[in-house]
Protein backbone atom coordinates (compact mmCIF):
# COMPACT_ATOMS: atom_id res chain seq x y z
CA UNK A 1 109.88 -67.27 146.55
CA UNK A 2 108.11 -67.05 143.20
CA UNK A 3 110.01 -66.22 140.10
CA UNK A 4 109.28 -63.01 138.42
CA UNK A 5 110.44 -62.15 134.80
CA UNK A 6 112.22 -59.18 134.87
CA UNK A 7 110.88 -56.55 132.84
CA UNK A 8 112.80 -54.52 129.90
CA UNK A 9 114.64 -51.46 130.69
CA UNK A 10 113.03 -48.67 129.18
CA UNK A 11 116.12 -48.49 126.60
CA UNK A 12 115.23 -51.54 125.16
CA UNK A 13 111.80 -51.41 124.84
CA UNK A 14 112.57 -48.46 122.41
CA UNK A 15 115.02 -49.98 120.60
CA UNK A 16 112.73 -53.08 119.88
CA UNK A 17 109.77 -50.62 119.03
CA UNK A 18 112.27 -48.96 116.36
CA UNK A 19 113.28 -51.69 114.87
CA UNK A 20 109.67 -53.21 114.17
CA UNK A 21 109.33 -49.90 112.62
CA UNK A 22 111.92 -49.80 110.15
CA UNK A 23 110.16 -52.92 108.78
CA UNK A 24 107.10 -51.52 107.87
CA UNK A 25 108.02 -48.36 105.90
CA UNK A 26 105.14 -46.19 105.41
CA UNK A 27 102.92 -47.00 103.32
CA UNK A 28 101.87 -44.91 100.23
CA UNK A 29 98.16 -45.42 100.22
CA UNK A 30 97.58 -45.18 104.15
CA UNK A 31 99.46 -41.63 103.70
CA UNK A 32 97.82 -40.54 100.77
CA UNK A 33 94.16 -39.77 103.08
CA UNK A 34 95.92 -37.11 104.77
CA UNK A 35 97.34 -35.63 101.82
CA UNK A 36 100.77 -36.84 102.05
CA UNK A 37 102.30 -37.66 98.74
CA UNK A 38 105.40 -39.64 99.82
CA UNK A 39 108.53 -39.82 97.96
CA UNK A 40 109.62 -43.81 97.91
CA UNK A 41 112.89 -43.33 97.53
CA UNK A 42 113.21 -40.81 100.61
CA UNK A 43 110.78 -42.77 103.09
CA UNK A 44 113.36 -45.59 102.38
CA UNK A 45 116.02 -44.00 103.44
CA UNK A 46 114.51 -42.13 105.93
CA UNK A 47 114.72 -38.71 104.91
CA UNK A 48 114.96 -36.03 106.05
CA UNK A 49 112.18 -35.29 104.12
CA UNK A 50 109.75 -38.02 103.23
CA UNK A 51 107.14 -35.90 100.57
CA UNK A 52 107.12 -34.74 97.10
CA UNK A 53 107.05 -31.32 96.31
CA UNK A 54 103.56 -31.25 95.31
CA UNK A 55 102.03 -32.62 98.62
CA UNK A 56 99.54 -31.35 100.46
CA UNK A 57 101.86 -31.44 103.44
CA UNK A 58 105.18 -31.78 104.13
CA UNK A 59 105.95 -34.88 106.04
CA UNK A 60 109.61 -35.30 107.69
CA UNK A 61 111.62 -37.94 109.92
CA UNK A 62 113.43 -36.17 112.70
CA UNK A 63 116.09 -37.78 114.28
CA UNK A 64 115.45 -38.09 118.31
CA UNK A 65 117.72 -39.71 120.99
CA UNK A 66 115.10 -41.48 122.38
CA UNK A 67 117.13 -42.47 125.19
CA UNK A 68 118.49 -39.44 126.53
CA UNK A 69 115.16 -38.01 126.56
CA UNK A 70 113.81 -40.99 128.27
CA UNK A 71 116.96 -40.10 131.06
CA UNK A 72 116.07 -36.45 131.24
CA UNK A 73 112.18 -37.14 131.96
CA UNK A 74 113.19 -40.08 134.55
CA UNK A 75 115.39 -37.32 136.30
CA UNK A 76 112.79 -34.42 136.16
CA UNK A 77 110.64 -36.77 137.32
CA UNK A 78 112.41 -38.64 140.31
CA UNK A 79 113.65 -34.82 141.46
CA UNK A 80 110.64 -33.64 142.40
C-alpha cells in the first residue's frame, strides 16, 4: 500500500495562512494606490480601524471566526 501524506484539516490551513499574515503588516505604499492612507500605529495593532481620518477610504480589520464559518458552510454543504 503506498503512503499518502495526510492533508491539513481545513482549521489549520487557516490558522497557518493567518499567521503568515500577521508578518507582513500592510504596507503603506502598496495601500496608498487605492487611496488608503493607513494609520501605522493602528494597522499594527490591528485596528479596528486601520486609516487616517483624511483617507480617501476607510479601511478596517474585522474580526471573523474563520473556523466556525468554515463548520457552518461544510454543514450547509454536506446537508443538501
Amino acid at each position: 500500500m503506498a503512503h499518502h501524506e495526510s492533508s491539513p484539516s481545513p482549521a489549520s490551513w487557516v490558522e497557518q495562512v493567518e499567521q503568515a499574515l500577521q508578518l507582513i503588516p500592510l504596507d503603506t505604499a502598496y495601500a496608498s494606490w487605492l487611496g488608503l492612507r493607513l494609520n501605522p500605529v493602528a494597522n499594527a495593532s490591528q485596528g479596528p480601524r486601520i486609516t487616517l481620518p483624511g483617507s480617501l477610504v476607510p479601511a478596517y480589520v474585522i474580526p471573523t471566526d474563520e473556523e466556525l464559518m468554515i463548520a457552518r458552510h461544510t454543514r450547509k454543504l454536506i446537508s443538501v
